[in-house]
C-alpha atoms as a PDB file:
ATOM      1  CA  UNK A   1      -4.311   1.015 -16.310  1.00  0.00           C
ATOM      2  CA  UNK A   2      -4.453   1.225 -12.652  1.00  0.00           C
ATOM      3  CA  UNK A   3      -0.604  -0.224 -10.259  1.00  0.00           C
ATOM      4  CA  UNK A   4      -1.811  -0.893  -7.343  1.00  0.00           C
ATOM      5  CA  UNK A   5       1.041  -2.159  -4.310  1.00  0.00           C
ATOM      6  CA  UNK A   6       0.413  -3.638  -0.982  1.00  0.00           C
ATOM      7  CA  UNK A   7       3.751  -3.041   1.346  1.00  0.00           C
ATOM      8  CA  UNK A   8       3.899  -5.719   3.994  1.00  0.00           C
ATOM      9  CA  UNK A   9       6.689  -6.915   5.714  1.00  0.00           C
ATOM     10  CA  UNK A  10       7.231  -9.607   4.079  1.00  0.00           C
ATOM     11  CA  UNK A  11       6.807  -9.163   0.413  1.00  0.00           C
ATOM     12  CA  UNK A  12       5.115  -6.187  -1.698  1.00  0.00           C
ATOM     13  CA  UNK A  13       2.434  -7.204  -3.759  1.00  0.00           C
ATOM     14  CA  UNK A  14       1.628  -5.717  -6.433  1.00  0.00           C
ATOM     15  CA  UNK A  15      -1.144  -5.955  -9.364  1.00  0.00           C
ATOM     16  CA  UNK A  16      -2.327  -3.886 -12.310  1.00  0.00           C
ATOM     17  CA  UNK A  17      -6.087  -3.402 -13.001  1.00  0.00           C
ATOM     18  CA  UNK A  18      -7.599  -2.505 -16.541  1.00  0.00           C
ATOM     19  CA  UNK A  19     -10.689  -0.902 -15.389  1.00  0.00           C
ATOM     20  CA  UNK A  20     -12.137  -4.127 -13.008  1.00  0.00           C
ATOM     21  CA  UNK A  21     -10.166  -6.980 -14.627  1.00  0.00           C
ATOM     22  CA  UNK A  22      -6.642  -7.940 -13.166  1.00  0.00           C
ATOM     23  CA  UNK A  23      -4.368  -8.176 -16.008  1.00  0.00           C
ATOM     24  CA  UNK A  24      -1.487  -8.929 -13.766  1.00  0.00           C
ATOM     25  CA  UNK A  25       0.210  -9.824 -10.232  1.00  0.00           C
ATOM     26  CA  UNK A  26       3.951 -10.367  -8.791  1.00  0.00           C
ATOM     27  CA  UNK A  27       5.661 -10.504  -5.854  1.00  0.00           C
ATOM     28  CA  UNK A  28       8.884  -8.219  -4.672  1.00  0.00           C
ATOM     29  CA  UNK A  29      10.625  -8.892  -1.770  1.00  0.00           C
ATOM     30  CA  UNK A  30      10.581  -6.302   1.096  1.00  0.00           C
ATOM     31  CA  UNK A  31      14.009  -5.192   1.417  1.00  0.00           C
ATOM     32  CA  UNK A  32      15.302  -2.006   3.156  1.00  0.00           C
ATOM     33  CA  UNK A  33      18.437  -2.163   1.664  1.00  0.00           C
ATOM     34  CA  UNK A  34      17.122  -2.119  -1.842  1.00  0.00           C
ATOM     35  CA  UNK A  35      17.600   1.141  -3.706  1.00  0.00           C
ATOM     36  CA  UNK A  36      14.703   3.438  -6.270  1.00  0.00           C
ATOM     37  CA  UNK A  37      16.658   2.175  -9.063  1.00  0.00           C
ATOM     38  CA  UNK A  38      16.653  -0.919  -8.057  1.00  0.00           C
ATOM     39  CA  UNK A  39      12.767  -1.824  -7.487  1.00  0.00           C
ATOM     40  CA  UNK A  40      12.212   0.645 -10.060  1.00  0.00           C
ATOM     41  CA  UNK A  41      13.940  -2.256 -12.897  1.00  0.00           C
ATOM     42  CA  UNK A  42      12.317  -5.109 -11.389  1.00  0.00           C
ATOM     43  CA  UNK A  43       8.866  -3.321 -11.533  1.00  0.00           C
ATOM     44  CA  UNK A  44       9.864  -2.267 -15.575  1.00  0.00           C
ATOM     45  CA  UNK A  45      10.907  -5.466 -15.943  1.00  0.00           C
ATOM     46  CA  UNK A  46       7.499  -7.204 -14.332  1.00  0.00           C
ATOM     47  CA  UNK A  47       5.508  -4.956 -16.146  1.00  0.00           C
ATOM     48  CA  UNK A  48       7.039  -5.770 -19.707  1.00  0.00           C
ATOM     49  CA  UNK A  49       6.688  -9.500 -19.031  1.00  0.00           C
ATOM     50  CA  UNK A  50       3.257  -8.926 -18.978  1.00  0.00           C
ATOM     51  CA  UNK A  51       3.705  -7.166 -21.797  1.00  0.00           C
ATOM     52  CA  UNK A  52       2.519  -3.843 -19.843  1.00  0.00           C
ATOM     53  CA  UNK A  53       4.107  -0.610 -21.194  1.00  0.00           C
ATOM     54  CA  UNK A  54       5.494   1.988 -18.092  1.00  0.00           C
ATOM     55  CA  UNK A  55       3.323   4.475 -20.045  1.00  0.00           C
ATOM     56  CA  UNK A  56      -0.281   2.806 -19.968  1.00  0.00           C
ATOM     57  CA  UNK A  57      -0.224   3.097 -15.967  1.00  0.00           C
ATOM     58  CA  UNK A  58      -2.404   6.150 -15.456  1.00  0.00           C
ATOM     59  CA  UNK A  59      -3.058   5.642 -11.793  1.00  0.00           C
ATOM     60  CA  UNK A  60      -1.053   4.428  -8.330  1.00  0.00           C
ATOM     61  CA  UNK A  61      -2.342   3.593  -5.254  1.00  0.00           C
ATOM     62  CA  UNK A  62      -0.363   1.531  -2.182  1.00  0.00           C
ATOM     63  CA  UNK A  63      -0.924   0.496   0.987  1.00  0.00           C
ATOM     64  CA  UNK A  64       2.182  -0.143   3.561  1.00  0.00           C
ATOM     65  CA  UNK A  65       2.618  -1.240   6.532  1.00  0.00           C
ATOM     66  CA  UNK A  66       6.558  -0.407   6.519  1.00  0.00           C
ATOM     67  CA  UNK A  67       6.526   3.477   6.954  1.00  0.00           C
ATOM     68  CA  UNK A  68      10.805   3.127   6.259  1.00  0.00           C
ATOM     69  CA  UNK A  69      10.236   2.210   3.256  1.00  0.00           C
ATOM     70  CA  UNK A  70       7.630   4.472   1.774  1.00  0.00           C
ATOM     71  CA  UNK A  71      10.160   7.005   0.772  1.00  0.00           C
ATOM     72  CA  UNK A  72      11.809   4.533  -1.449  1.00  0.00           C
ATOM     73  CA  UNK A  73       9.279   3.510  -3.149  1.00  0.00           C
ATOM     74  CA  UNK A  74       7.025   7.019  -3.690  1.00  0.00           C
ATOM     75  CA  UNK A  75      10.747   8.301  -5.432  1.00  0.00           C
ATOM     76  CA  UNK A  76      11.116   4.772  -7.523  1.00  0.00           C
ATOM     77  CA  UNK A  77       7.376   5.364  -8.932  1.00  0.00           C
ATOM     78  CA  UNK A  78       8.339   8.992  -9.755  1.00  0.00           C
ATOM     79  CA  UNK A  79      11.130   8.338 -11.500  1.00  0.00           C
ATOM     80  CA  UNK A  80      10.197   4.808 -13.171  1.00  0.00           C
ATOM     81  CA  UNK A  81       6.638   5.710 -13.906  1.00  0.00           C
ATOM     82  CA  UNK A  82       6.405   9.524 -13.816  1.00  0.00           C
ATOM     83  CA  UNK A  83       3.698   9.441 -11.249  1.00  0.00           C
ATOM     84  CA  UNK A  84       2.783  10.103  -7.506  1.00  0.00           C
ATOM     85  CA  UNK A  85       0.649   7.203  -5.858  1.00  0.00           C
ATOM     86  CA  UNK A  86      -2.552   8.034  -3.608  1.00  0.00           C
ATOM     87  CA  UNK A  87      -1.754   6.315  -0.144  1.00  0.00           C
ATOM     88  CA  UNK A  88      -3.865   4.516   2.125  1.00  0.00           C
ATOM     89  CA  UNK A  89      -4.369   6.339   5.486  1.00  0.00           C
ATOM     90  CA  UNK A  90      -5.566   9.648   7.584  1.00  0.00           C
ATOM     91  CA  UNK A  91      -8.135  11.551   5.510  1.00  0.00           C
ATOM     92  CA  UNK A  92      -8.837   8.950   2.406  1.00  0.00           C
ATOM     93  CA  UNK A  93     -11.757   8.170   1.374  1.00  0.00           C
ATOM     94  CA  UNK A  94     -12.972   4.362   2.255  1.00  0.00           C
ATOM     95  CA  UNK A  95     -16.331   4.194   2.662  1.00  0.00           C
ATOM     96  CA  UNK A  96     -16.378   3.029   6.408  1.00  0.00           C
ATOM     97  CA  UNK A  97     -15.983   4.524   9.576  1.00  0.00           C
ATOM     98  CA  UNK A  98     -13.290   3.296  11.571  1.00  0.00           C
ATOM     99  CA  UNK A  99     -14.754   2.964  15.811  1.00  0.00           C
ATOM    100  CA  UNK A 100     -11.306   2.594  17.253  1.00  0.00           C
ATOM    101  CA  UNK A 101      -9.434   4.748  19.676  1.00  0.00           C
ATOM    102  CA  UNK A 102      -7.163   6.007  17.132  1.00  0.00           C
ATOM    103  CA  UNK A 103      -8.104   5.492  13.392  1.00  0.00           C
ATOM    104  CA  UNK A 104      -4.891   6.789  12.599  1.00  0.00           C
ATOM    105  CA  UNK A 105      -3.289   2.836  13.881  1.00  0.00           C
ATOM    106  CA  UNK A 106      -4.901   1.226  11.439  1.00  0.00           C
ATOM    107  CA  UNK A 107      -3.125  -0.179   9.397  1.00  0.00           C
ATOM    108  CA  UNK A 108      -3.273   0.283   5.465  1.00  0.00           C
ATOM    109  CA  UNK A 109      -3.829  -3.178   4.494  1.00  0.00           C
ATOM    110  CA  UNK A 110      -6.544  -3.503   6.930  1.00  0.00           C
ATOM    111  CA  UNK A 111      -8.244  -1.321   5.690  1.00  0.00           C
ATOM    112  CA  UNK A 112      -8.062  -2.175   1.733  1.00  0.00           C
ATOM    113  CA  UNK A 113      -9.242  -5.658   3.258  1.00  0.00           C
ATOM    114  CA  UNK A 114     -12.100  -4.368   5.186  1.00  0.00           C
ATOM    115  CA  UNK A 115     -12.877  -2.475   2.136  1.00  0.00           C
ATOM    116  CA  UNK A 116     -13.072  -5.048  -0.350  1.00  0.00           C
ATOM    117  CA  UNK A 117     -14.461  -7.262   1.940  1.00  0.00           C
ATOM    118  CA  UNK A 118     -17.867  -5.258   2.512  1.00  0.00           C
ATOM    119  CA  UNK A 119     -18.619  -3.846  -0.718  1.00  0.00           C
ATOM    120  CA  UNK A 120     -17.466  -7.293  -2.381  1.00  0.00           C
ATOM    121  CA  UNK A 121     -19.095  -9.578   0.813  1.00  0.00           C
ATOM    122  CA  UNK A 122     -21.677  -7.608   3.024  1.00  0.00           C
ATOM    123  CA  UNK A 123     -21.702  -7.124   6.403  1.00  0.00           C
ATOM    124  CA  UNK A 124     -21.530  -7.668   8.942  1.00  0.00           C
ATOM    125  CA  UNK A 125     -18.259  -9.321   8.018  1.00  0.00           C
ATOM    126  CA  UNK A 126     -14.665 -10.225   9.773  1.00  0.00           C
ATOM    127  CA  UNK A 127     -11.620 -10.136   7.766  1.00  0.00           C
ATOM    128  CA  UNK A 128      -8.720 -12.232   8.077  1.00  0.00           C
ATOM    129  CA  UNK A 129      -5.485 -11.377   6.382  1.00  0.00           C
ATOM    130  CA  UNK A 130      -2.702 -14.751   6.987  1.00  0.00           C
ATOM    131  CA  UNK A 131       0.891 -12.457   6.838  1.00  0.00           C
ATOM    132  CA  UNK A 132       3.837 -11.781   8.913  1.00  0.00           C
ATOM    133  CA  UNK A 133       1.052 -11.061  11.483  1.00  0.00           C
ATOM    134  CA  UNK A 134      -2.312 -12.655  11.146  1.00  0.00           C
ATOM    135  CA  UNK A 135      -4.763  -9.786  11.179  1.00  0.00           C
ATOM    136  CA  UNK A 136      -8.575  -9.786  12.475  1.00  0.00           C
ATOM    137  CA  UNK A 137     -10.829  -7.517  12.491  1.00  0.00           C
ATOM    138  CA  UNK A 138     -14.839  -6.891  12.153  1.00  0.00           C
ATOM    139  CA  UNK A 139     -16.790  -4.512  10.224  1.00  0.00           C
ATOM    140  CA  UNK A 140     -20.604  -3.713  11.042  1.00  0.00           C
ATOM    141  CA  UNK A 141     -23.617  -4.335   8.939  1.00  0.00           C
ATOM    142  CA  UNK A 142     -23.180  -0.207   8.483  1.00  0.00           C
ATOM    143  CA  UNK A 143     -20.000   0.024   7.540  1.00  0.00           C
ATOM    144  CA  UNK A 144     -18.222   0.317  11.198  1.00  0.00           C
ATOM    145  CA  UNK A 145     -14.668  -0.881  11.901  1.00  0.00           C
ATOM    146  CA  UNK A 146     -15.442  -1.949  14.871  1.00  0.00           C
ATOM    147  CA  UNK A 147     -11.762  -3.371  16.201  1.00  0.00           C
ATOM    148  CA  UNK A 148     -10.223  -6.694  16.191  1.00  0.00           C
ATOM    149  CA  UNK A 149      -6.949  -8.371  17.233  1.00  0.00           C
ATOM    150  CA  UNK A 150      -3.700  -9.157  15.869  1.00  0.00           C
ATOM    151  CA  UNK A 151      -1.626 -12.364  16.732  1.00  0.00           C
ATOM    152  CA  UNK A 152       1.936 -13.562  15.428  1.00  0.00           C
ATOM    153  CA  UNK A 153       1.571 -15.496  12.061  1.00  0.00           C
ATOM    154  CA  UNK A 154       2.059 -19.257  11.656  1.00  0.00           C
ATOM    155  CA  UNK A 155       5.722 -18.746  10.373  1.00  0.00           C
ATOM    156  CA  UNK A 156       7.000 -16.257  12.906  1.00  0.00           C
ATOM    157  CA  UNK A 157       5.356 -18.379  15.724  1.00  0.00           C
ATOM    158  CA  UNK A 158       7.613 -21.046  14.020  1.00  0.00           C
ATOM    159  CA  UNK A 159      10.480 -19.277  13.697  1.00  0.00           C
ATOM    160  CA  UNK A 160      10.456 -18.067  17.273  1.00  0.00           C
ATOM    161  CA  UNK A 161      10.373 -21.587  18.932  1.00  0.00           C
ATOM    162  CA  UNK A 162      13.269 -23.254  16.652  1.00  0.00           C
ATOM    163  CA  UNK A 163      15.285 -19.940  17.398  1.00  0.00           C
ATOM    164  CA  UNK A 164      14.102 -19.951  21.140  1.00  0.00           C
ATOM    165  CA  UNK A 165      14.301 -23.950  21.790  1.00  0.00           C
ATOM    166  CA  UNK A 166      18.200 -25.818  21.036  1.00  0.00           C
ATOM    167  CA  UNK A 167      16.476 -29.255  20.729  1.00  0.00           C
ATOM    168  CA  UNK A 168      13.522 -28.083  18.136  1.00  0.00           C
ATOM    169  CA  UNK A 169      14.305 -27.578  14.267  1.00  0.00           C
ATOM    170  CA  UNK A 170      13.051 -25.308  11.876  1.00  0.00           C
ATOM    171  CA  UNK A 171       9.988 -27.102  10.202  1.00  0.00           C
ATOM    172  CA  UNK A 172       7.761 -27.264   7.293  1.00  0.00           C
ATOM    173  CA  UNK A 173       4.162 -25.390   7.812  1.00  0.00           C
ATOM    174  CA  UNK A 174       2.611 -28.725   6.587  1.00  0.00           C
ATOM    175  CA  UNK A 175      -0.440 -29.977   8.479  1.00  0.00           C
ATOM    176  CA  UNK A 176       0.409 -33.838   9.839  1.00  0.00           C
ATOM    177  CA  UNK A 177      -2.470 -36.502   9.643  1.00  0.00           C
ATOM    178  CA  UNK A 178      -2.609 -36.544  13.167  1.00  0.00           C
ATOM    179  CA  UNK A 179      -2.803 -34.246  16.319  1.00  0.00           C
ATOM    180  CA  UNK A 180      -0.756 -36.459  18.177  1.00  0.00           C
ATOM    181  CA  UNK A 181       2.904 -36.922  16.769  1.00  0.00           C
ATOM    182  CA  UNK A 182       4.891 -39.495  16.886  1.00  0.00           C
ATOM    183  CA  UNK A 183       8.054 -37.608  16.149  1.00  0.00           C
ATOM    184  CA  UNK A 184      10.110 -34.488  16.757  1.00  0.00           C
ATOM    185  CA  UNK A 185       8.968 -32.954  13.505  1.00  0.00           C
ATOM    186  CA  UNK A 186       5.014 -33.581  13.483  1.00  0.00           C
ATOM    187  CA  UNK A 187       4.780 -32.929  16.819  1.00  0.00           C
ATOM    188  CA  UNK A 188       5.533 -29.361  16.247  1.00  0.00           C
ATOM    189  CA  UNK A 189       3.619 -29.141  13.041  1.00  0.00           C
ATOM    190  CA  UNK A 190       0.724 -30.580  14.740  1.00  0.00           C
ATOM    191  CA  UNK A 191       1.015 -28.090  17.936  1.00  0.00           C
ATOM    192  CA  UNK A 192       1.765 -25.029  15.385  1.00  0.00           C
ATOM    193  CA  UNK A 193      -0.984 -25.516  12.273  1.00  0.00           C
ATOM    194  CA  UNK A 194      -3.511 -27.472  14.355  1.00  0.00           C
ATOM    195  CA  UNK A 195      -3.030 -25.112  17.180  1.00  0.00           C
ATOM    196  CA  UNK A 196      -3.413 -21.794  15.258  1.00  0.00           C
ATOM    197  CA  UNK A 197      -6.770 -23.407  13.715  1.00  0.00           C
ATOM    198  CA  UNK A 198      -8.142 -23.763  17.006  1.00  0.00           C
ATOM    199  CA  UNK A 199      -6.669 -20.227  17.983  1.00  0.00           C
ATOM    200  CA  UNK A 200      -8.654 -18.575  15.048  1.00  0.00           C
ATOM    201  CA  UNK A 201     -11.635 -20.374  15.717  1.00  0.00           C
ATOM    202  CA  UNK A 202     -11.668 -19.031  19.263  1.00  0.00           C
ATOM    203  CA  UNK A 203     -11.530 -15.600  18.226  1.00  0.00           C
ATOM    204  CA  UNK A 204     -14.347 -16.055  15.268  1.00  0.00           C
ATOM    205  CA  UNK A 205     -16.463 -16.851  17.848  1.00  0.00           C
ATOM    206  CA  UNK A 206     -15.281 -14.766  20.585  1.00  0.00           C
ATOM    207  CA  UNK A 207     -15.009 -11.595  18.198  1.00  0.00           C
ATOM    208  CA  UNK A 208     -18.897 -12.681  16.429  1.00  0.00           C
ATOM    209  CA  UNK A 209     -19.982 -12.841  19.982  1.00  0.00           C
ATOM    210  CA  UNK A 210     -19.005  -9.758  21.685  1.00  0.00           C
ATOM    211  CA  UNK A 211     -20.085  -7.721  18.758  1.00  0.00           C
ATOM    212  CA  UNK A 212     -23.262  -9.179  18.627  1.00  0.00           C
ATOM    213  CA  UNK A 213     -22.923 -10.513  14.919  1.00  0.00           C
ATOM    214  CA  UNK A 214     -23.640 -14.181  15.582  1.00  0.00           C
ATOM    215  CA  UNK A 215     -23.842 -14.164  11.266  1.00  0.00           C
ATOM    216  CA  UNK A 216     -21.052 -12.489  10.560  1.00  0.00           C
ATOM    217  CA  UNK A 217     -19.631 -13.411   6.964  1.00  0.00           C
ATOM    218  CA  UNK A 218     -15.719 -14.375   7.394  1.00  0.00           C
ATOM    219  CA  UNK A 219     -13.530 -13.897   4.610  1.00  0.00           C
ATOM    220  CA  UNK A 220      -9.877 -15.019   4.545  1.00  0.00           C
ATOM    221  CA  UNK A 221      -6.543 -14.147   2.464  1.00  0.00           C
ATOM    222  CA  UNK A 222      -3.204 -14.227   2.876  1.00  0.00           C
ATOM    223  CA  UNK A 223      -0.629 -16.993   2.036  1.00  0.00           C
ATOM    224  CA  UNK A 224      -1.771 -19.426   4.586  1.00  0.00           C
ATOM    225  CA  UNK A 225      -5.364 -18.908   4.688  1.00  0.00           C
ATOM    226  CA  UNK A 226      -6.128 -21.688   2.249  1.00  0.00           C
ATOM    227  CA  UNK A 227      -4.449 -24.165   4.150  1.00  0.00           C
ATOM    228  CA  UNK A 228      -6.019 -22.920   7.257  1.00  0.00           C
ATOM    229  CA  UNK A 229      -9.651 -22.439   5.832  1.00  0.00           C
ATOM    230  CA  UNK A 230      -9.124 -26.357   4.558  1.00  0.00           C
ATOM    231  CA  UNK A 231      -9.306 -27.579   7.784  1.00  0.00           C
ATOM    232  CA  UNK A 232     -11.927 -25.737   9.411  1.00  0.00           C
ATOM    233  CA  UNK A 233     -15.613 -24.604   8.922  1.00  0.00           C
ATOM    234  CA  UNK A 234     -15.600 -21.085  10.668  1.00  0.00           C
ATOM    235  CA  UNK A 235     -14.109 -19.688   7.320  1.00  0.00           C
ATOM    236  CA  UNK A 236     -16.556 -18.695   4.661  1.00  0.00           C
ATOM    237  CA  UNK A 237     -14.787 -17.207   1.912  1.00  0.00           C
ATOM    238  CA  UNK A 238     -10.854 -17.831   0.752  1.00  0.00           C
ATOM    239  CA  UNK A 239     -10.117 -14.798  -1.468  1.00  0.00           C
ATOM    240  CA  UNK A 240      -6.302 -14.089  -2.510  1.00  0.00           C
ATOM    241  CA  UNK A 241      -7.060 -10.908  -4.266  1.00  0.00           C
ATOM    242  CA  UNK A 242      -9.158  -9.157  -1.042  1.00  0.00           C
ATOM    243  CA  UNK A 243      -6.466  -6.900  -0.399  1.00  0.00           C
ATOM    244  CA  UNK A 244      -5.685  -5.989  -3.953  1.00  0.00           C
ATOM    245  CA  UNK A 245      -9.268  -5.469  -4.709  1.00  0.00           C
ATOM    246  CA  UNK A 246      -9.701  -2.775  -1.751  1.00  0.00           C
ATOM    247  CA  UNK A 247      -6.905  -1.016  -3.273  1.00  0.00           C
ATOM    248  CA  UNK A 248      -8.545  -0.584  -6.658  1.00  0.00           C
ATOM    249  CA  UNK A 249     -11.994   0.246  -5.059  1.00  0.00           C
ATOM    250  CA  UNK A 250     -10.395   2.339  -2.607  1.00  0.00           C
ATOM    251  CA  UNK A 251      -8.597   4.346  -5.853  1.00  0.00           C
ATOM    252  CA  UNK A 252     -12.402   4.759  -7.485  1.00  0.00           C
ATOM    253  CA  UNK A 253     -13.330   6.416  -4.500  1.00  0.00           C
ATOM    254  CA  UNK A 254     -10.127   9.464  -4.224  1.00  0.00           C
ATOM    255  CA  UNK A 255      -8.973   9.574  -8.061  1.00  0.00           C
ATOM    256  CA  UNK A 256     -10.738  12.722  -8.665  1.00  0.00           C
ATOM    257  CA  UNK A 257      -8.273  15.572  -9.541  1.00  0.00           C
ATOM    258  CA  UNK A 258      -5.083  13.050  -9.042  1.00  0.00           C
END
C-alpha cells in the first residue's frame, strides 16, 4: 500500500492507495506545535480505523507547502512507519516541464495537481486548487507549466475584512439568494462568494486568452470548489481527489530503487 500526504497550511491530507484504488482518506490539522509522536499516533490510529496495518505501507510520498514542518513529519514517518517518503520538488520526476522563471517556486501541490490533472484530463488544461490560497495555473497541450496566479482564498479574504473592519462580523461562506443584500450579513456573503466567482471567471478567461488555449479543460478541487463550480459555467470538472491522485502518479514515476 502506497501513504500518500499533501501538507498545506491548513490541514494535511492524507490517503492510502492499494495499487489505483483509494482505500482511505483523513484529515490532520496543520499544527507547528505538534510533536513526531504526536502525528505519528493519530496517523496509527487513522490507519487502524481503516483497518490498515503500519506494516502494509510499502511506499510514502508528500507534498508540502510548509517547509517548517517537513522535518517533523519525515522523523514521525521514520519512526511510526519505518520509512523515508519521496518528496515533491527540484529534480523529481513529473512528467511536465515547468516554463517559469524559477521551477524551484513551485509549489508541491501544484504540481501533484497539474499532474493529475493532464494525465487524468488532457491538455491543454488549468487547474484550480480552492485552499488557504486559491491556486491557478495552466498546463500546455505538451505538457508545459506555463504559469498562473495565486489570490487569497474565500476564507482568508473573510477573515481579513471582519479582523480589518469593527462594524463587520465574521460570517458564514454561504452563497445568499441574492447579489444585493438586505442585511449586514448577506451583504458580505454576497460581495465575498459572488465576488470571488466573478474574480475566477476573469482569470479563466484572461489566463485561456493570453495563452492562446481558448479550449482549455478547467478542473477544480479544494474545499470550496464545489460550491464555487455550482454557480458558474467556466468550471468543467470538480475533482476532490486531483491532488491526491498526482501524488500517487507522481510516486509511479520515481519509486524505482526507493
Amino acid at each position: 500500500m502506497l501513504l500518500v500526504l499533501d501538507i498545506g497550511n491548513t490541514n494535511i491530507k492524507a490517503g492510502v492507495y492499494e495499487n489505483e484504488k483509494l482505500v482511505g482518506t483523513w484529515r490532520i490539522a496543520t499544527d507547528l506545535r505538534k510533536t513526531s509522536d504526536e502525528y505519528g499516533i493519530a496517523l496509527v490510529a487513522m490507519l487502524h480505523a481503516e483497518n490498515i496495518e503500519p506494516d502494509a505501507i510499502h511506499g510514502i510520498i508528500m507534498s508540502s507547502v510548509v517547509p517548517a514542518i517537513n522535518f517533523t513529519i519525515e522523523h514521525m514517518l521514520g519512526d511510526y512507519l519505518h520509512k523515508k517518503p519521496i518528496i515533491v520538488g527540484a529534480g523529481i520526476k513529473t512528467g511536465l516541464n515547468i516554463r517559469t522563471n524559477n521551477a524551484r517556486e513551485i509549489g508541491g501541490d501544484i504540481i501533484c495537481d497539474t499532474v493529475s490533472a493532464f494525465q487524468r484530463y488532457g491538455g491543454p488544461c488549468i487547474t484550480i486548487d480552492f485552499g488557504t490560497a486559491t491556486t491557478m495555473f495552466i498546463t500546455s497541450d505538451t505538457a508545459e507549466i506555463l504559469g498562473g496566479c495565486i489570490l487569497p482564498g474565500v476564507r482568508v479574504s473573510s477573515d481579513a475584512i471582519s479582523n480589518r473592519a469593527a462594524n463587520l462580523p465574521a460570517v458564514a461562506l454561504e452563497l445568499p439568494k441574492s447579489v444585493i443584500g438586505k442585511n449586514t450579513i448577506t451583504c458580505m456573503q454576497a460581495g465575498l462568494l459572488y465576488g470571488y466567482i466573478g474574480q475566477i471567471e476573469y482569470l479563466i478567461k484572461k489566463m485561456k486568452t493570453e495563452a492562446g488555449f481558448p479550449q482549455a479543460k478547467v478542473i477544480a478541487t479544494g474545499g470550496l470548489a464545489k460550491a464555487i463550480a455550482d454557480h458558474t459555467d467556466a468550471i468543467d470538472v470538480v475533482d476532490s481527489r486531483l491532488t491526491l491522485e498526482g501524488l500517487r502518479l507522481i510516486y509511479n514515476m520515481n519509486k524505482e530503487g526507493k
